[in-house]
Protein backbone atom coordinates (compact mmCIF):
# COMPACT_ATOMS: atom_id res chain seq x y z
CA UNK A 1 22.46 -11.62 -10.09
CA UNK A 2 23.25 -14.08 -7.80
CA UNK A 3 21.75 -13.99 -3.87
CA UNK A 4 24.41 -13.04 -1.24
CA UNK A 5 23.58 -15.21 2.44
CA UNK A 6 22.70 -14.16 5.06
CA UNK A 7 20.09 -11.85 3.78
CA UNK A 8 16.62 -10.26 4.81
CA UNK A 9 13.59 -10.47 2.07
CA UNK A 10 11.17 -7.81 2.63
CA UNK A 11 7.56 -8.69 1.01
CA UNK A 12 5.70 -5.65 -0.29
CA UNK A 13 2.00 -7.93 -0.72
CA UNK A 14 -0.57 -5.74 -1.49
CA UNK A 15 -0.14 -3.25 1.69
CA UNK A 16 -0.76 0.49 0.95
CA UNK A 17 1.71 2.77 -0.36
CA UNK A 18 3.90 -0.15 -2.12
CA UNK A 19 3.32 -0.37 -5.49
CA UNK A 20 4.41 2.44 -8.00
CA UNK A 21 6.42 5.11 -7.27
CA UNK A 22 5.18 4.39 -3.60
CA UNK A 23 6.87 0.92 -3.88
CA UNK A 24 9.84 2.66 -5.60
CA UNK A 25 10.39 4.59 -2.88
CA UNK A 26 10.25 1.87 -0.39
CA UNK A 27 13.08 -0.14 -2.37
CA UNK A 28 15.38 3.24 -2.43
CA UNK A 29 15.41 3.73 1.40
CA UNK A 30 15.32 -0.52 1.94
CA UNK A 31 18.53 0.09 -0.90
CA UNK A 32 20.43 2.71 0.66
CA UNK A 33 20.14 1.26 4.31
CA UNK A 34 21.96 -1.91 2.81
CA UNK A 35 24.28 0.16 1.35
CA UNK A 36 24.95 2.39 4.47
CA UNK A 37 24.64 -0.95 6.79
CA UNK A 38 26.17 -3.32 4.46
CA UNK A 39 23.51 -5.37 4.77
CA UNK A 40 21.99 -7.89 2.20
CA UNK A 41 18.62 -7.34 1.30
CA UNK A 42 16.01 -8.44 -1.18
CA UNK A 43 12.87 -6.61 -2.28
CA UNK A 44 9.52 -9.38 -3.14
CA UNK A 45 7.28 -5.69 -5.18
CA UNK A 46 4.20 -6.42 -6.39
CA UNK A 47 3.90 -8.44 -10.19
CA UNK A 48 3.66 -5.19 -12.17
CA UNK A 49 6.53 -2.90 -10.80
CA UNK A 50 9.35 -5.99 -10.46
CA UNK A 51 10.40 -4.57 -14.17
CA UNK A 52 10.61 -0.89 -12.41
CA UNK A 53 12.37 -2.18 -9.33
CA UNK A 54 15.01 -3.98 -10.75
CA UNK A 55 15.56 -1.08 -13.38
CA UNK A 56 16.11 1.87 -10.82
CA UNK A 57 18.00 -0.74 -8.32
CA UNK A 58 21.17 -2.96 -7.59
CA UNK A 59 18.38 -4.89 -5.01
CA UNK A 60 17.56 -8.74 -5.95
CA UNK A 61 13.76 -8.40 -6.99
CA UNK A 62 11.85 -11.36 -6.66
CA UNK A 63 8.78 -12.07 -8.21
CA UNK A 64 5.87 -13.29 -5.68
CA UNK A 65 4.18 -15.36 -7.85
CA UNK A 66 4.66 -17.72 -10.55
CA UNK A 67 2.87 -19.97 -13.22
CA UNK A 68 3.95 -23.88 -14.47
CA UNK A 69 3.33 -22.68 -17.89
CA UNK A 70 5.06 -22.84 -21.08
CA UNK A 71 5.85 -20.13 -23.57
CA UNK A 72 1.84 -20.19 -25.61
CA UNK A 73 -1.44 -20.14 -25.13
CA UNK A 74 -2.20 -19.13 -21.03
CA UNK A 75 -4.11 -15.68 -20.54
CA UNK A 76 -3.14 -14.22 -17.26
CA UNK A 77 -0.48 -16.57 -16.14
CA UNK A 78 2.61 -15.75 -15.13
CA UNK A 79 5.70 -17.02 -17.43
CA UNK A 80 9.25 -17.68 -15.72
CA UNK A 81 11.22 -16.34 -18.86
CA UNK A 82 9.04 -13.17 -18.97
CA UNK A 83 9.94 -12.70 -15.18
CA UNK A 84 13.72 -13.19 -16.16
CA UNK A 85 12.97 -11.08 -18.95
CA UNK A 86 11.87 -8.25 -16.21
CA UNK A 87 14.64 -8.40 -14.29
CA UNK A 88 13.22 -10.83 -11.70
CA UNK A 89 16.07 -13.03 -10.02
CA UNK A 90 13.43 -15.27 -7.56
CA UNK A 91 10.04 -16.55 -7.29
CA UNK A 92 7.97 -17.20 -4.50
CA UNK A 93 6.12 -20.71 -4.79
CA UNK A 94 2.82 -22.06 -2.84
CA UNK A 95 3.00 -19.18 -0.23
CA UNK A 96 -0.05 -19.45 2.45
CA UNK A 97 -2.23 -16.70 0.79
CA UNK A 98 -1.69 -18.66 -2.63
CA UNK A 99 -1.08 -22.19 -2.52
CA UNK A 100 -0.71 -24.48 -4.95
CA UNK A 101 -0.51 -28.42 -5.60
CA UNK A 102 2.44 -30.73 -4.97
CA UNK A 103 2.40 -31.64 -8.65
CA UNK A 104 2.28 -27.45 -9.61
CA UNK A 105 5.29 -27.04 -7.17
CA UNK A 106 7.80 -29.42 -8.48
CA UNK A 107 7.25 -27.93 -12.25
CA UNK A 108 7.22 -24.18 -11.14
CA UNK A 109 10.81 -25.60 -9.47
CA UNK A 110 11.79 -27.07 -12.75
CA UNK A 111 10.91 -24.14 -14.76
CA UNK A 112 12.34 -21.52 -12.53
CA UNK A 113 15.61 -23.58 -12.83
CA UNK A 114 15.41 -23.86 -16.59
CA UNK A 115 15.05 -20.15 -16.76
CA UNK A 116 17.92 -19.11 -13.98
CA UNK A 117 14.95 -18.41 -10.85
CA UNK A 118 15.80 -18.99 -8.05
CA UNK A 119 13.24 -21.32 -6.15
CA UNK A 120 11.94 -20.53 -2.69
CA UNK A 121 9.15 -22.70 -1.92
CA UNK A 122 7.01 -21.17 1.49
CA UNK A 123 6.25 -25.01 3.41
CA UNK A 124 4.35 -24.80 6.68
CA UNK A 125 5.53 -27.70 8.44
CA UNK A 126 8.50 -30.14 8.61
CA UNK A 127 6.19 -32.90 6.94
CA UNK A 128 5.25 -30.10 4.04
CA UNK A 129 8.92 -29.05 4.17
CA UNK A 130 10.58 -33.10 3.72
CA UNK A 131 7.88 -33.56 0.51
CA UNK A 132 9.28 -30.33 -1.34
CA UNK A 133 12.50 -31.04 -0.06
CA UNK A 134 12.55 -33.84 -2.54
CA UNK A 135 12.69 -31.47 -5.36
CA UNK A 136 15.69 -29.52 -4.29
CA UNK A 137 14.48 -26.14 -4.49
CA UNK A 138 17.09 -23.10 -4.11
CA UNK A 139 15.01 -22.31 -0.56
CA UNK A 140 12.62 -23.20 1.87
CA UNK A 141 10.93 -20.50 3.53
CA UNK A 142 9.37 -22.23 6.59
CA UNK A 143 6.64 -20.02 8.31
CA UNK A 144 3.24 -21.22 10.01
CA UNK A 145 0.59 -19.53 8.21
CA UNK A 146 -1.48 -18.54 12.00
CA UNK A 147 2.44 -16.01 12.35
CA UNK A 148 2.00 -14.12 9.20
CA UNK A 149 1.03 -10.27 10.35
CA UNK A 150 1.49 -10.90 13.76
CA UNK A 151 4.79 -10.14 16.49
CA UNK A 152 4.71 -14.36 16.69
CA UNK A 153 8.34 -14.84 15.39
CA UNK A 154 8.56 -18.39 15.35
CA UNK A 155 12.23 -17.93 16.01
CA UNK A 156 11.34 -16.46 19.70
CA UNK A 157 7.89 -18.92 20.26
CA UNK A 158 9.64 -22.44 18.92
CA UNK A 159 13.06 -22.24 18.15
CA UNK A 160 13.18 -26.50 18.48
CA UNK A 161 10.72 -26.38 15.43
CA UNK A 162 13.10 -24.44 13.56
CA UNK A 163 16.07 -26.62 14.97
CA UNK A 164 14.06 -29.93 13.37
CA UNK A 165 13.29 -28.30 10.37
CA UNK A 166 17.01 -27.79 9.74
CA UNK A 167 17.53 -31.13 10.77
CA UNK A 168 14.92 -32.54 8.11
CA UNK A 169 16.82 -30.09 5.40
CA UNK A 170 19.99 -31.54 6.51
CA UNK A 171 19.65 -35.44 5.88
CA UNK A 172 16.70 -34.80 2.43
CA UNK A 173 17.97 -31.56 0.50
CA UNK A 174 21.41 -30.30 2.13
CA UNK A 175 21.89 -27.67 -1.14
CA UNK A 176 18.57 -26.54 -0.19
CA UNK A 177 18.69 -22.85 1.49
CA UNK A 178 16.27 -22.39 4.66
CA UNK A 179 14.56 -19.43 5.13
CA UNK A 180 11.85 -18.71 8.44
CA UNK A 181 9.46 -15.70 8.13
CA UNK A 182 5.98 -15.60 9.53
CA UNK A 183 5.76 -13.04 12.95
CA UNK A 184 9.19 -11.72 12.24
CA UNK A 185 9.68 -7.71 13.23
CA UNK A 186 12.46 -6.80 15.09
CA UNK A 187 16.13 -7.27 15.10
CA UNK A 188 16.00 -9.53 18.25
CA UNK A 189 13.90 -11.60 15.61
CA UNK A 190 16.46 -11.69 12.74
CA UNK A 191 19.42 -12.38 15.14
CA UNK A 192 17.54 -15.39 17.16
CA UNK A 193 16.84 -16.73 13.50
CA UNK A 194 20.03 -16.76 12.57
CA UNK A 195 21.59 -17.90 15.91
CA UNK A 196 19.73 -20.89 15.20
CA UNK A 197 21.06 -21.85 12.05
CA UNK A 198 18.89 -20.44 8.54
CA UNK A 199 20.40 -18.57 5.95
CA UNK A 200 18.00 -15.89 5.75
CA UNK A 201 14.54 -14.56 6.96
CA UNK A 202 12.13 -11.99 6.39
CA UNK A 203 9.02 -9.79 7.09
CA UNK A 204 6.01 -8.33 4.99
CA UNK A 205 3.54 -6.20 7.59
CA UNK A 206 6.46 -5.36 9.76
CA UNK A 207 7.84 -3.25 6.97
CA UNK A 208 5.53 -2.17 4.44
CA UNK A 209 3.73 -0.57 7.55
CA UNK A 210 6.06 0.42 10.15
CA UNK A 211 5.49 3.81 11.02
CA UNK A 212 9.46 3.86 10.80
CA UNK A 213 10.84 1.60 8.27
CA UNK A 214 13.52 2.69 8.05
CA UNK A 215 14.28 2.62 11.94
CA UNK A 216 13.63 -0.77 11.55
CA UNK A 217 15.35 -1.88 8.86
CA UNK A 218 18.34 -0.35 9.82
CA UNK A 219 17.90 -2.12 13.50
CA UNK A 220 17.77 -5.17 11.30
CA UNK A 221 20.43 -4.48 8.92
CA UNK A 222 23.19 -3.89 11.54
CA UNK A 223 22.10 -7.59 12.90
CA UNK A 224 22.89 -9.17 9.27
CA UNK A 225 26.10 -7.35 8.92
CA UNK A 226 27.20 -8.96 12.31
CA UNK A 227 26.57 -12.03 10.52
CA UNK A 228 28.77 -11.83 7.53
């Protein structure tokens, strides 16, 4: 399944109420509000219902996590081909509340592309952004870590750091997708984002516990289907 652009990612985490048939149900309504809005959206579950997700869905499931490991010996990892294997499309590399090494970041890259992932390395700064850049991953989700869980949309508080960011992506990894999350809740949110330039953005907190999701997502949905 390939990723349709411009499109909203919505990150399940660890929040209450989103994994099993809790998280099931949370991918039905974010599904049928795409369907009804004809917006794109992608689903980011938790590791052990992507398989479940992607089975009782038409959303792209990402996987939030992955390992630079080959098929063998590696208790507790996470392989790329078993996340293909589970109907994973995406994974999320070096996000703020997992981070990883430079080195670990271009092979995850390498191995997600071997095995048809797409790439979308989190980078919290246009210097951290240029470096990955380098390896051409599918997307760069640019987000400063201090945003995440808060109404700090980064594409309402510094819209000239997103506007250098997309000049960095321009002149080092053109191919490269750019994504901004971190603070982002409301529709005004997504449609500044967008105004500015990225090909897609997304939310975690704001969703997964929003007294009206759906409300919200459908706010938000109407915004992308302006876009396409």
């Amino acid at each position: 399944m390939s990723l349709s652009y411009p499109h909203f990612q919505i990150n399940f985490k660890i929040y209450p109420e989103t994994w099993g048939e809790g998280g099931l149900a949370l991918a039905e309504t974010i599904e049928r509000v795409g369907q009804e809005t004809g917006a794109n959206f992608v689903v980011t579950p938790q590791i052990p219902d992507v398989r479940l997700i992607a089975r009782e869905t038409d959303l792209p499931v990402f996987a939030p996590a992955v390992d630079p490991v080959e098929p063998g010996r590696g208790m507790g990892t996470l392989l790329p081909e078993a996340l293909t294997a589970a109907g994973a499309v995406g994974a999320i590399i070096n996000h703020a509340e997992n981070r990883d090494t430079l080195a670990d970041i271009e092979t995850k890259i390498d191995r997600c592309e071997g095995v048809g992932l797409e790439s979308v390395v989190c980078v919290d700064s246009v210097e951290m952004g240029r470096a990955v850049a380098a390896f051409e991953p599918d997307q760069l989700l640019f987000e400063r870590p201090g945003d995440i869980a808060t109404d700090r949309a980064i594409s309402r508080s510094h819209p000239d750091r997103i506007e250098a960011f997309l000049e960095m992506r321009d002149a080092v990894a053109p191919e490269t997708k750019v994504r901004v999350g971190g603070g982002v809740s409301t529709a005004e949110d997504v449609r500044l984002a967008f105004e500015l330039g990225v090909a897609a953005t997304g939310a975690a907190s704001a969703i997964a516990t929003a007294k009206d999701p759906e409300g919200r997502l459908r706010a938000i949905g109407e915004v992308l289907a302006d876009r396409d």
